[in-house]
Protein backbone atom coordinates (compact mmCIF):
# COMPACT_ATOMS: atom_id res chain seq x y z
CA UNK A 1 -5.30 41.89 60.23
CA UNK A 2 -5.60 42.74 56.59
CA UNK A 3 -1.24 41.39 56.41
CA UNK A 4 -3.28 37.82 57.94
CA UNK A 5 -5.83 37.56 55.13
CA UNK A 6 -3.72 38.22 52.34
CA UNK A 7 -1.12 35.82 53.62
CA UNK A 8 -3.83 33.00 54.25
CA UNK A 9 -5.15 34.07 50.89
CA UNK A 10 -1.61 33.50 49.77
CA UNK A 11 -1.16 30.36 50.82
CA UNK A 12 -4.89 29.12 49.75
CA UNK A 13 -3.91 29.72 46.21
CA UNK A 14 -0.60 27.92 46.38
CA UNK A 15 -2.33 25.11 48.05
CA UNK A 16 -5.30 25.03 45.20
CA UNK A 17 -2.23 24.86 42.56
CA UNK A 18 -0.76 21.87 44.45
CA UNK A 19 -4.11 20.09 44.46
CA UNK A 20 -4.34 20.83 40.93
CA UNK A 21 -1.06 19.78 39.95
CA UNK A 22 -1.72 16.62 41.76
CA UNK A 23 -4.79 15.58 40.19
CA UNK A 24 -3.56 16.39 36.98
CA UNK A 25 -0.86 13.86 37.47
CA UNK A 26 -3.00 11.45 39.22
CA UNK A 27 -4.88 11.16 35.74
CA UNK A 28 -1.88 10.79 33.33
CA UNK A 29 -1.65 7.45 31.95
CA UNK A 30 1.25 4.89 33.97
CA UNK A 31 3.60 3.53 31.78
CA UNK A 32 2.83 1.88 28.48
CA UNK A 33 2.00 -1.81 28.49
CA UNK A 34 4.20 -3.96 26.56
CA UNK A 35 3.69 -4.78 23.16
CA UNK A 36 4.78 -5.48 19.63
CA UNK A 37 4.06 -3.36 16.44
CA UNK A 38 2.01 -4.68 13.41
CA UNK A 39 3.43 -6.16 10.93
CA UNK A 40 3.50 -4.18 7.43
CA UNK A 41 2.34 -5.82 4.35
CA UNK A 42 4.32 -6.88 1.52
CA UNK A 43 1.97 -4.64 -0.69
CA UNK A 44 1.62 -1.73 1.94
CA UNK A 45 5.81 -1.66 1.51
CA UNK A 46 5.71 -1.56 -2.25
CA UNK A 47 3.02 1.05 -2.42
CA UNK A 48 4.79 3.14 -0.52
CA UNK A 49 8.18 2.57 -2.74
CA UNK A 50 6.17 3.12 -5.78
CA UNK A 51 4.65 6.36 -4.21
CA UNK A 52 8.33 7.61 -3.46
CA UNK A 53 9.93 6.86 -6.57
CA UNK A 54 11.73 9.97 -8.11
CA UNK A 55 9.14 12.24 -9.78
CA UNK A 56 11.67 14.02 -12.29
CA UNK A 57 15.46 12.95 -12.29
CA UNK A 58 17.03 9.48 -12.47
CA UNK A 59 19.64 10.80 -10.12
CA UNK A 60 17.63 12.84 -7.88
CA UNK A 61 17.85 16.70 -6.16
CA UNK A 62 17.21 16.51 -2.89
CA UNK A 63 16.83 19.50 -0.46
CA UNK A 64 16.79 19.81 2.91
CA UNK A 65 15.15 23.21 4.33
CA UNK A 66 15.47 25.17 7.53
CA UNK A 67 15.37 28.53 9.18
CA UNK A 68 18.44 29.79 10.28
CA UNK A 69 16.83 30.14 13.97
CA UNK A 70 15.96 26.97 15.66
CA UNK A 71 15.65 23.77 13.03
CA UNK A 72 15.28 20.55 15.01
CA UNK A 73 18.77 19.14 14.91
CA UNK A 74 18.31 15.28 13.98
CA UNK A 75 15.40 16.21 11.41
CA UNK A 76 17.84 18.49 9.39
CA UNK A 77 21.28 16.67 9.64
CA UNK A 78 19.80 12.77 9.87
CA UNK A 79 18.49 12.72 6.41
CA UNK A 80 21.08 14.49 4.57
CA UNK A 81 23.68 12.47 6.13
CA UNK A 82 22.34 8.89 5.20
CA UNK A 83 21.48 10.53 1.78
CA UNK A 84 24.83 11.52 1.12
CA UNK A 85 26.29 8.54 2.28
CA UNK A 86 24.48 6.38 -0.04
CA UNK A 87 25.19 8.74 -2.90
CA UNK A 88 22.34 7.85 -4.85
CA UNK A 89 21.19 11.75 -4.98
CA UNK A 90 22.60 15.21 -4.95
CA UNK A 91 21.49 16.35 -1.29
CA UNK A 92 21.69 20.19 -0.50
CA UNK A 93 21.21 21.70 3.05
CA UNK A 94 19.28 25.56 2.95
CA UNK A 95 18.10 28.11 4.83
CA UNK A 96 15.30 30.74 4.32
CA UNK A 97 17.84 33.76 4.97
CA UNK A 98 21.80 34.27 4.52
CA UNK A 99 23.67 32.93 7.31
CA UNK A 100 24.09 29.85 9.59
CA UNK A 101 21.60 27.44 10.63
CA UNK A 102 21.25 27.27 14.80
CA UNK A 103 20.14 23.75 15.06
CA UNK A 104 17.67 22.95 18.03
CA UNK A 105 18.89 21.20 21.04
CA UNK A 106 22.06 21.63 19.78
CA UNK A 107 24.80 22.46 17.11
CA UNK A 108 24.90 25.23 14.25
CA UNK A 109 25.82 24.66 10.77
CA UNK A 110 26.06 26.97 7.45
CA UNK A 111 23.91 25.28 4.86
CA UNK A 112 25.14 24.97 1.43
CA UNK A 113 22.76 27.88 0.05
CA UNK A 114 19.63 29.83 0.60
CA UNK A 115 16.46 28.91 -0.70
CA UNK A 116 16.88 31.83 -3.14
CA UNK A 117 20.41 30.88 -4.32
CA UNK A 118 18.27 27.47 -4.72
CA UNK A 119 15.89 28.93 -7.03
CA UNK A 120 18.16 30.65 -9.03
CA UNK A 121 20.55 27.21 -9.62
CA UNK A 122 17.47 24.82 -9.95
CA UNK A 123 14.70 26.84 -11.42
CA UNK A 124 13.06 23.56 -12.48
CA UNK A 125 12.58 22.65 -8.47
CA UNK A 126 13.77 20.05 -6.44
CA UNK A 127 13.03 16.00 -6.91
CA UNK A 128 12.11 15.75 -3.04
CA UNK A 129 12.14 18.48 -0.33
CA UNK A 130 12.30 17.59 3.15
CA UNK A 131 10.94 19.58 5.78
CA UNK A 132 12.35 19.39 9.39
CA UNK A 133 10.54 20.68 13.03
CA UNK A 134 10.74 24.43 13.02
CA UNK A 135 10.88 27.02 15.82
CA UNK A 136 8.20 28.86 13.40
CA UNK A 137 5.58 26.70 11.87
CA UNK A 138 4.25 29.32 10.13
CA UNK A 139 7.61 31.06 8.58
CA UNK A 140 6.07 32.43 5.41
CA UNK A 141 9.55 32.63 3.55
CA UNK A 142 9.18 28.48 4.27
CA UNK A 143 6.01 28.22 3.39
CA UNK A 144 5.83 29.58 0.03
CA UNK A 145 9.32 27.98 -0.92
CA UNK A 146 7.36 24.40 0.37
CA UNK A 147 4.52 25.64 -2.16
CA UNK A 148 6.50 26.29 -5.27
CA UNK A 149 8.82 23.46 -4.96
CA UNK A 150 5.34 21.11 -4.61
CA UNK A 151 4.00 23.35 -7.56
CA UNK A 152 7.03 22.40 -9.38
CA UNK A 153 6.60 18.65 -9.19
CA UNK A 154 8.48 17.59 -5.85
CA UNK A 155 7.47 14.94 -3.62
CA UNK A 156 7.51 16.75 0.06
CA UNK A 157 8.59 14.80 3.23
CA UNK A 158 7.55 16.42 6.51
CA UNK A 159 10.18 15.12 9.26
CA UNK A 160 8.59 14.82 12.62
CA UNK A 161 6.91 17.94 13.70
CA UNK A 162 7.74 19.42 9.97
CA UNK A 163 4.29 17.49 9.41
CA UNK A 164 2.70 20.73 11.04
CA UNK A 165 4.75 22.94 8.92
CA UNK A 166 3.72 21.23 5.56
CA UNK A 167 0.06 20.75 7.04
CA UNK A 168 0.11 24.91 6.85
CA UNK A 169 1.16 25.08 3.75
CA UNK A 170 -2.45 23.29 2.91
CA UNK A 171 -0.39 20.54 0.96
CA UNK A 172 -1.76 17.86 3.83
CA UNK A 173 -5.57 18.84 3.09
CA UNK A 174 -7.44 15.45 2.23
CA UNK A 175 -4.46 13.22 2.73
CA UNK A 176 -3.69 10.82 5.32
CA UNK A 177 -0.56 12.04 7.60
CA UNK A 178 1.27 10.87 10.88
CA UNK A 179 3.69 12.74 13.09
CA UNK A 180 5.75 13.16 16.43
CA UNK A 181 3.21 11.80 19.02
CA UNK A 182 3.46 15.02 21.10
CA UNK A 183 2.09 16.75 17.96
CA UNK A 184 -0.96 14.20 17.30
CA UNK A 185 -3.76 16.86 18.79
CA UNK A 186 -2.21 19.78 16.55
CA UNK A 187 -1.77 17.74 13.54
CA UNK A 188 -5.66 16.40 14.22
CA UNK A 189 -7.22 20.06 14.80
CA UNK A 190 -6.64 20.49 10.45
CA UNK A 191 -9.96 18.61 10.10
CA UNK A 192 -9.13 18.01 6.33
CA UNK A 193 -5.90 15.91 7.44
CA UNK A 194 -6.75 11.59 8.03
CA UNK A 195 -3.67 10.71 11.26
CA UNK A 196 -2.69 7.59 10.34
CA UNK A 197 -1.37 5.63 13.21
CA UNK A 198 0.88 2.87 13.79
CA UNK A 199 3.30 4.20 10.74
CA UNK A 200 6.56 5.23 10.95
CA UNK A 201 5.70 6.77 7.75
CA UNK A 202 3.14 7.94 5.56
CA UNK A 203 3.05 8.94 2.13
CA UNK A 204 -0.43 10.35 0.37
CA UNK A 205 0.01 11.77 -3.17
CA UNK A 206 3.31 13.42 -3.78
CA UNK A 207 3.49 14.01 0.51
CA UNK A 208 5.40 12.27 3.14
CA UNK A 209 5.40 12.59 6.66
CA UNK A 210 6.83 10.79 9.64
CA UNK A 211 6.76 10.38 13.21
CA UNK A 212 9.15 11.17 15.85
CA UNK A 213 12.98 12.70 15.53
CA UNK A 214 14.55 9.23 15.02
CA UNK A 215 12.10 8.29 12.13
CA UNK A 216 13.89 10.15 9.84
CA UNK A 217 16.51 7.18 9.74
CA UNK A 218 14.09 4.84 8.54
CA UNK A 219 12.82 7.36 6.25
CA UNK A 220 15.73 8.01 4.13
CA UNK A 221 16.84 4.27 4.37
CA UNK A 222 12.98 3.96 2.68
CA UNK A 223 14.19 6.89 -0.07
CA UNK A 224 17.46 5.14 -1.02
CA UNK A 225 15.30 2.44 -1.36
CA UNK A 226 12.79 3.79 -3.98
CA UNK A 227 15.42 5.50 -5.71
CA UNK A 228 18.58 2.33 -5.79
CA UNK A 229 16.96 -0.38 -4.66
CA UNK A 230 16.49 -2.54 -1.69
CA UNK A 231 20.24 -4.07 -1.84
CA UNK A 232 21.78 -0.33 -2.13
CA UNK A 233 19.60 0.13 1.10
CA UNK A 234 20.37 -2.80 2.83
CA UNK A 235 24.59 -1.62 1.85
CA UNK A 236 23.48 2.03 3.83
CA UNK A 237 21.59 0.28 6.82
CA UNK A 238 24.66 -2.13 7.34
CA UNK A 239 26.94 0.86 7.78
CA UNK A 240 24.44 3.23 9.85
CA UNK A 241 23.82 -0.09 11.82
CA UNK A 242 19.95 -0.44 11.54
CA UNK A 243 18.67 -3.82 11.30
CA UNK A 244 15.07 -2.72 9.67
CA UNK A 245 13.90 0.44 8.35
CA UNK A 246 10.33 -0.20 7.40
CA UNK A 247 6.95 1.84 8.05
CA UNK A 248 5.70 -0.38 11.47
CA UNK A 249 5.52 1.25 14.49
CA UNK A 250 3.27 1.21 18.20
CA UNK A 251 1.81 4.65 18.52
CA UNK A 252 0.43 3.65 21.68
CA UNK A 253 4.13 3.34 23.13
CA UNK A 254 4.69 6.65 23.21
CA UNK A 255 2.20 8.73 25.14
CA UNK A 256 2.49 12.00 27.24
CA UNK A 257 2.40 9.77 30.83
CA UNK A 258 2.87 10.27 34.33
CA UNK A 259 6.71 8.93 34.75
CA UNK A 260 7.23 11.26 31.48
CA UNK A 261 5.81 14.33 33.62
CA UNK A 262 7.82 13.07 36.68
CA UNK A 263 11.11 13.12 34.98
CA UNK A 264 10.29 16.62 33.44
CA UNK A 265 9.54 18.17 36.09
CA UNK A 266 12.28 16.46 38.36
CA UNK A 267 14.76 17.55 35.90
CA UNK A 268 13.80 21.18 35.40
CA UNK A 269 13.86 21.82 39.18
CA UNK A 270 17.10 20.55 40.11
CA UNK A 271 18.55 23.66 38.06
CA UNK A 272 21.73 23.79 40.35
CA UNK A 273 22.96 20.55 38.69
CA UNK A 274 22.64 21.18 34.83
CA UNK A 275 26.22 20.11 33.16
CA UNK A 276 27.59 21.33 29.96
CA UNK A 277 28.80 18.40 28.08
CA UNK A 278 31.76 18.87 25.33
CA UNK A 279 31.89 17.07 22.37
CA UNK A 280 35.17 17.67 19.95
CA UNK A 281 34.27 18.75 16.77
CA UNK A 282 37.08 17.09 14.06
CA UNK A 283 37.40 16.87 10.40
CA UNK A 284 34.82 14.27 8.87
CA UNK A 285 33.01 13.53 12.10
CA UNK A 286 29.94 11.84 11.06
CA UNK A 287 26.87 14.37 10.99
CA UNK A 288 24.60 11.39 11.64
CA UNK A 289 26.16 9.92 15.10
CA UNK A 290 27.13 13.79 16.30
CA UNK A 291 23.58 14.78 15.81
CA UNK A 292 21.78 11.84 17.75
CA UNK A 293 24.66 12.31 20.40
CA UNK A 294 24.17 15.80 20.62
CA UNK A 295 20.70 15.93 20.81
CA UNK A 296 20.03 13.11 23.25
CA UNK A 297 22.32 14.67 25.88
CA UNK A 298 20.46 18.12 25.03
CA UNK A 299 17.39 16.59 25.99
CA UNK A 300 17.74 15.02 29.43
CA UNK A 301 16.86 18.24 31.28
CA UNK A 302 19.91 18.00 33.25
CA UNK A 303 23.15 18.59 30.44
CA UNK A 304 23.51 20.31 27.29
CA UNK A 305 25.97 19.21 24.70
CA UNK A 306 28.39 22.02 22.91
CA UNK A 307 30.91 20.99 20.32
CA UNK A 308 34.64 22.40 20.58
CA UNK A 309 37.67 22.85 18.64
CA UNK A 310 40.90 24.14 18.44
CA UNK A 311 39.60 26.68 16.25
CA UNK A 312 36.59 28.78 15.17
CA UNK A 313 36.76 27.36 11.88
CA UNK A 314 33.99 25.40 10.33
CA UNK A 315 34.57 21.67 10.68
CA UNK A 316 33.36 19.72 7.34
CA UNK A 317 31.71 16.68 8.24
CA UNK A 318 31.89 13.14 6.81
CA UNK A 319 29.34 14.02 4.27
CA UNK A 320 30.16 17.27 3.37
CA UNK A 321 28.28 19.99 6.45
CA UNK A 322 30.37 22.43 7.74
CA UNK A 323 29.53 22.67 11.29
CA UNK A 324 30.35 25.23 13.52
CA UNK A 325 32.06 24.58 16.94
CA UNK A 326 30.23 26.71 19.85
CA UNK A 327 33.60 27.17 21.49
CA UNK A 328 36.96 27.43 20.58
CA UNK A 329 39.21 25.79 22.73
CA UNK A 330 42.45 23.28 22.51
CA UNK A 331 40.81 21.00 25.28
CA UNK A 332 37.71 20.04 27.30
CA UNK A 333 37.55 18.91 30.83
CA UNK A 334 37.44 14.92 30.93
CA UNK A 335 34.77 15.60 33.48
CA UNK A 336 32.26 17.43 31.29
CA UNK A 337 32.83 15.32 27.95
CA UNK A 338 30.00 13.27 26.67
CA UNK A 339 31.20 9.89 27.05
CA UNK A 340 32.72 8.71 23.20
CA UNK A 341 30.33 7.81 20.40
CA UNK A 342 30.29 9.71 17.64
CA UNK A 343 32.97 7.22 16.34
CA UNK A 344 30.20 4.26 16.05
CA UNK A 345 27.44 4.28 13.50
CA UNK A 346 24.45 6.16 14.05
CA UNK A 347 22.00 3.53 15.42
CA UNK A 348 25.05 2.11 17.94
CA UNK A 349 26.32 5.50 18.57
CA UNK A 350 22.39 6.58 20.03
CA UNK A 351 22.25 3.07 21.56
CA UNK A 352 25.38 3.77 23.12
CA UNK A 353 24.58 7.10 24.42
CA UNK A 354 20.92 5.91 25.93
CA UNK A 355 23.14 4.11 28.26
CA UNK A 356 25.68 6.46 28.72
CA UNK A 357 22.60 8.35 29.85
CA UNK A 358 21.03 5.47 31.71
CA UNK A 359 24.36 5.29 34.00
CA UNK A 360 24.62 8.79 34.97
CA UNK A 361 20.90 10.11 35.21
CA UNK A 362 19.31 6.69 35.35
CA UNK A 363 16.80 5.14 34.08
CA UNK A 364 14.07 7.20 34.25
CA UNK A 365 15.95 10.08 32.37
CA UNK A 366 16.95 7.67 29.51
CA UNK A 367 13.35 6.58 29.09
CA UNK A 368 12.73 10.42 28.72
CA UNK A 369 14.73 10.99 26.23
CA UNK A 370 13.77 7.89 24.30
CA UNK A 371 10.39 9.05 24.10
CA UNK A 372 11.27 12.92 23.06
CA UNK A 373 12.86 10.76 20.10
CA UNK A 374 9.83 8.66 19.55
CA UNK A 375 12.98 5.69 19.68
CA UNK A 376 11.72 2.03 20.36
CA UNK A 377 14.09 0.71 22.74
């Protein structure tokens, strides 16, 4: 008898979950409705460019910090690439701590120095520090480095999530701030920080943030802007291939909704037909293209991309990264390679891949992955 209540018991609770579950999708929002983002002003634009103009140098230090254990991939190697293609700063990659920088979905790199070596070169600080997602929003090593360099004069730009990692620093209080949409609740629980929506990006007072991964094109298109003016950034947007690059956006395109959910949890469960996806790793690959390649395909739920070579060897990328291949081998199955585009410039090359994405998951798993990026398609 007692075998009959426990298994009805049993099956009672796995029933309540189900109903639960249900409900809970039942009340997610459908898809967005169609729309178009404001329009930003011609005085919004140049407030912002005044607001990011360099606050020290006429030929700016930039740096670009992460911890060497899960840095969101697109936030740490998007802005230094378009940065040092434009050439209009010196751009430095760190870490908190000796070593190489895992990169989250995908791909590891060994940043030019450590924050300390940093310190030691550039005792004066940085012009601008950007600030990436982190695994560890609270790293104190990050933290305090954020702190001091802020103390020091430099204008801080929290990528994406990093908005959360400046926000504990306490360098967000009484400004106005944006962020990945995901984050909006966390960012909104520091009651002393204003969300600003409808803005790619925000800038308050010496602070920057941004919203999703893919905003930190427009970002750094916006930077070369206030440092080398609008035709040096319209030179760098021709070759990344983005058509505009400023601050409007439709917050209310991106939302946690019930097709979002559907695809998530679709994905997850059919864990008997995940793919690894090679990518070769060459000599001056563009860092830009690789990382939105790499990171889209790391983000469908259903592949992971690794980068190969014939080697172990650091590859140095087009602007200077050396980025370590996860496997050394002379070839990859033609099967399990991500379909070519880190040849084509950035924008194309993520276009490109959306589709690639599009044809072999469908639709639904290309709108996920869109949305992860907080890309307007």
């Amino acid at each position: 008898m007692s075998w009959r209540i426990l298994a009805w018991s049993a099956l009672g609770f796995v029933a309540l979950l189900a109903a639960i579950g249900v409900t809970w999708l039942v009340l997610l929002p459908g898809s967005p409705a169609p729309g178009t983002a404001p329009a930003i002003s011609r005085d919004e634009t140049e407030a912002t460019l005044a607001a990011l103009k360099p606050p020290k140098r006429k030929r700016p230090l930039i740096a670009i910090v992460g911890i060497n254990d899960m840095t969101e991939t697109t936030d740490y190697l998007m802005p230094y690439g378009i940065l040092a293609r434009a050439d209009v700063a010196d751009v430095l990659t760190l870490a908190t701590q000796p070593g190489p920088v895992a990169l989250y979905p995908a791909l590891k790199v060994q940043p030019h120095a450590t924050i300390a070596e940093f310190d030691a070169a550039h005792p004066d600080g940085a012009d601008y520090v950007i600030v990436p997602a982190l695994s560890r929003e609270d790293d104190a090593l990050a933290l305090q480095w954020i702190r001091s360099q802020a103390g020091k004069g430099a204008t801080i730009i929290g990528v994406c999530v990093g908005a959360k990692v400046v926000a504990n620093t306490g360098l967000l209080d009484g400004r106005k701030a944006t962020t990945h949409w995901y984050s909006v609740r966390d960012l909104q629980k520091h009651a002393a920080i204003r969300y600003v929506a409808d803005r790619r990006l925000v800038v308050d007072r010496g602070v920057a943030t941004t919203t999703g991964i893919t905003a930190s094109m427009p970002m750094a298109l916006t930077l070369v802007e206030a440092i080398a003016g609008r035709a040096k950034a319209e030179a760098v947007a021709r070759e990344v291939g983005l058509a505009g690059w400023d601050a409007r956006h439709r917050s209310e395109a991106f939302q946690f909704t019930r097709p979002f959910a559907l695809t998530a949890i679709a994905n997850t469960l059919a864990f008997w037909n995940r793919e690894q996806l090679g990518i070769a790793l060459t000599p001056d690959i563009d860092e830009v293209s690789l990382a939105l390649v790499a990171d889209a395909w790391s983000r469908t739920y259903r592949s992971r991309a690794l980068t190969f070579a014939a080697t172990a060897e650091a590859q140095t990328s087009r602007g200077g990264v050396r980025i370590l291949p996860d496997t050394a081998v002379a070839d990859w199955p033609a099967r399990q390679t991500a379909p070519a585009a880190v040849e084509l410039p950035p924008a194309r090359a993520l276009d490109q891949t959306l589709r690639a994405i599009d044809a072999r998951y469908g639709s639904r798993t290309a709108d996920f992955v869109a949305m992860q990026l907080e890309y307007p398609r």
